[in-house]
PDB file of N, CA and C in Angstrom:
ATOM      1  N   UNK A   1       0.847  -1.201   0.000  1.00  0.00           N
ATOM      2  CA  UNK A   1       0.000   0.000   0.000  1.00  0.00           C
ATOM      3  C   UNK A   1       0.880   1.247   0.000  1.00  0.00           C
ATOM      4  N   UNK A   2       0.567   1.474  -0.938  1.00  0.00           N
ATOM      5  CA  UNK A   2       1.473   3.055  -0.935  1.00  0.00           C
ATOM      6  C   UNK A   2       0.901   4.020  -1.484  1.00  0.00           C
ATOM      7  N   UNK A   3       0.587   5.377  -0.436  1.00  0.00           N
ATOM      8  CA  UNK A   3      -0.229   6.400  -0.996  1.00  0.00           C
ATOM      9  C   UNK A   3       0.831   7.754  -1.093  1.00  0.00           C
ATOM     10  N   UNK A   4       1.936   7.531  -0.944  1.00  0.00           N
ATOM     11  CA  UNK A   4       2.720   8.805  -0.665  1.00  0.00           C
ATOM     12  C   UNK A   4       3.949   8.486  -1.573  1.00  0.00           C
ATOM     13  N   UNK A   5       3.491   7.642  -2.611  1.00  0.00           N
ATOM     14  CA  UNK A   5       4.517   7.451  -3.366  1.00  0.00           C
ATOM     15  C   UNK A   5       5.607   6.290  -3.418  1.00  0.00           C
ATOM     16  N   UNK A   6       6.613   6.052  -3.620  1.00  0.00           N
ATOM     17  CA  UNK A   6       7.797   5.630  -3.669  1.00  0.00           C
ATOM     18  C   UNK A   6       8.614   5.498  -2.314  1.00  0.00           C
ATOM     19  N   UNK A   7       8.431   5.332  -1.092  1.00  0.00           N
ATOM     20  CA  UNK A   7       9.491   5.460  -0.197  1.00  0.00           C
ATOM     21  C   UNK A   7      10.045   4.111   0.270  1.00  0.00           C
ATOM     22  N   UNK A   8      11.535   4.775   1.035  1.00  0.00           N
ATOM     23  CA  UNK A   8      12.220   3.408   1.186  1.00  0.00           C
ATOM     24  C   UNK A   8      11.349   2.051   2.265  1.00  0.00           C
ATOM     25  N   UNK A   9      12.577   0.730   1.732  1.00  0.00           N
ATOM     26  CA  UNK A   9      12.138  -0.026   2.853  1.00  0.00           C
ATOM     27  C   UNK A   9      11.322  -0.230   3.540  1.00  0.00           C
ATOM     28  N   UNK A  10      12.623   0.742   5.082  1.00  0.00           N
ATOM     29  CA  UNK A  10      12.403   1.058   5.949  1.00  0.00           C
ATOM     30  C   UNK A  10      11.170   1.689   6.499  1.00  0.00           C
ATOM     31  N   UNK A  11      11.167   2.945   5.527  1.00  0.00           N
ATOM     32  CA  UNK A  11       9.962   3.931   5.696  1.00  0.00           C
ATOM     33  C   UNK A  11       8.751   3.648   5.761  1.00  0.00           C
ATOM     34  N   UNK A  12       8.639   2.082   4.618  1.00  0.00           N
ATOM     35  CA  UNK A  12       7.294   1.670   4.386  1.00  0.00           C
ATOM     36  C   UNK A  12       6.774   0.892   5.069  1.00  0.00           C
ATOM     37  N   UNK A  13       7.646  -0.087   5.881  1.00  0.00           N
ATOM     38  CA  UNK A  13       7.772  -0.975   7.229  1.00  0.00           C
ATOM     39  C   UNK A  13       7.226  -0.380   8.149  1.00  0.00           C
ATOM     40  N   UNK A  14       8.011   1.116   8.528  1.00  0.00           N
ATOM     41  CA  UNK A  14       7.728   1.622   9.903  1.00  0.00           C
ATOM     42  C   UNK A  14       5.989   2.157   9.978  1.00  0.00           C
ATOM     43  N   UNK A  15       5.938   2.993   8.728  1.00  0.00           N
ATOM     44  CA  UNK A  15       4.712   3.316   8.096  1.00  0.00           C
ATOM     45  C   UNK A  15       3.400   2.515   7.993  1.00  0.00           C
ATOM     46  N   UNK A  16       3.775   1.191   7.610  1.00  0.00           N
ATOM     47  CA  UNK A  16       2.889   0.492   7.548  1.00  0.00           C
ATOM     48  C   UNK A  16       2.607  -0.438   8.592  1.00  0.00           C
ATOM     49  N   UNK A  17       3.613  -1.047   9.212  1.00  0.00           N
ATOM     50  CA  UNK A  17       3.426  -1.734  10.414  1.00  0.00           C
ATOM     51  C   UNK A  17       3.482  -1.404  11.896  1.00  0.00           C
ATOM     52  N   UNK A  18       3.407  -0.106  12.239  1.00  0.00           N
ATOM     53  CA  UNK A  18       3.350   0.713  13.506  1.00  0.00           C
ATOM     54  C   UNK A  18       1.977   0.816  13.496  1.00  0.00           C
ATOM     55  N   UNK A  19       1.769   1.308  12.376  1.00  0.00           N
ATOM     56  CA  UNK A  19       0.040   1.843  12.888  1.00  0.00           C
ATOM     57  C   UNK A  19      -0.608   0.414  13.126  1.00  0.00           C
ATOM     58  N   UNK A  20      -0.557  -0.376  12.824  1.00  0.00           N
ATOM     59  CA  UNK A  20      -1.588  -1.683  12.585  1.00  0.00           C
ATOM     60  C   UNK A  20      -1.104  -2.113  14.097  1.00  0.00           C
ATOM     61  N   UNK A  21       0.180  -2.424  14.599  1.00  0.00           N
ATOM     62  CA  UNK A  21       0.208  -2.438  15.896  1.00  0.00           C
ATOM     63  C   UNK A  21      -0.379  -1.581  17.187  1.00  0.00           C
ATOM     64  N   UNK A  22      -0.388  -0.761  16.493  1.00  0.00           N
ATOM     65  CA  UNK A  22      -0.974   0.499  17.520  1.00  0.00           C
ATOM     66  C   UNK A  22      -2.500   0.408  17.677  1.00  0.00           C
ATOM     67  N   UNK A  23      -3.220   0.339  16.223  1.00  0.00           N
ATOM     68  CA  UNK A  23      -4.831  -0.259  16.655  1.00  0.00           C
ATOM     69  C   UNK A  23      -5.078  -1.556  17.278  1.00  0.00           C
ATOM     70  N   UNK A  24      -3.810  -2.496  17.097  1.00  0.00           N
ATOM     71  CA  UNK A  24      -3.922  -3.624  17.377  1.00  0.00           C
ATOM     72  C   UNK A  24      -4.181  -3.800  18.854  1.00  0.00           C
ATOM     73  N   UNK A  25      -3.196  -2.628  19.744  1.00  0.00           N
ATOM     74  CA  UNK A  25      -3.169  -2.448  20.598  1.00  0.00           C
ATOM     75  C   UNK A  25      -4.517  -1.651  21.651  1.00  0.00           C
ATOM     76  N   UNK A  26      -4.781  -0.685  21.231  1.00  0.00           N
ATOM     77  CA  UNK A  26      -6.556   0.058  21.187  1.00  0.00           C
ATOM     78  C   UNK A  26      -7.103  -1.013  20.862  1.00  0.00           C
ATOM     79  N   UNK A  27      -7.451  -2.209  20.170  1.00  0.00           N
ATOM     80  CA  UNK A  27      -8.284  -2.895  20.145  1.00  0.00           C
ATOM     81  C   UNK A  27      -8.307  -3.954  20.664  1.00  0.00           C
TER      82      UNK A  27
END
Protein backbone atom coordinates (compact mmCIF):
# COMPACT_ATOMS: atom_id res chain seq x y z
CA UNK A 1 0.00 0.00 0.00
CA UNK A 2 1.47 3.06 -0.94
CA UNK A 3 -0.23 6.40 -1.00
CA UNK A 4 2.72 8.81 -0.67
CA UNK A 5 4.52 7.45 -3.37
CA UNK A 6 7.80 5.63 -3.67
CA UNK A 7 9.49 5.46 -0.20
CA UNK A 8 12.22 3.41 1.19
CA UNK A 9 12.14 -0.03 2.85
CA UNK A 10 12.40 1.06 5.95
CA UNK A 11 9.96 3.93 5.70
CA UNK A 12 7.29 1.67 4.39
CA UNK A 13 7.77 -0.97 7.23
CA UNK A 14 7.73 1.62 9.90
CA UNK A 15 4.71 3.32 8.10
CA UNK A 16 2.89 0.49 7.55
CA UNK A 17 3.43 -1.73 10.41
CA UNK A 18 3.35 0.71 13.51
CA UNK A 19 0.04 1.84 12.89
CA UNK A 20 -1.59 -1.68 12.59
CA UNK A 21 0.21 -2.44 15.90
CA UNK A 22 -0.97 0.50 17.52
CA UNK A 23 -4.83 -0.26 16.66
CA UNK A 24 -3.92 -3.62 17.38
CA UNK A 25 -3.17 -2.45 20.60
CA UNK A 26 -6.56 0.06 21.19
CA UNK A 27 -8.28 -2.90 20.15
Amino acid sequence: MSFAGEKTTTETIVVGVAPQKTYASFL
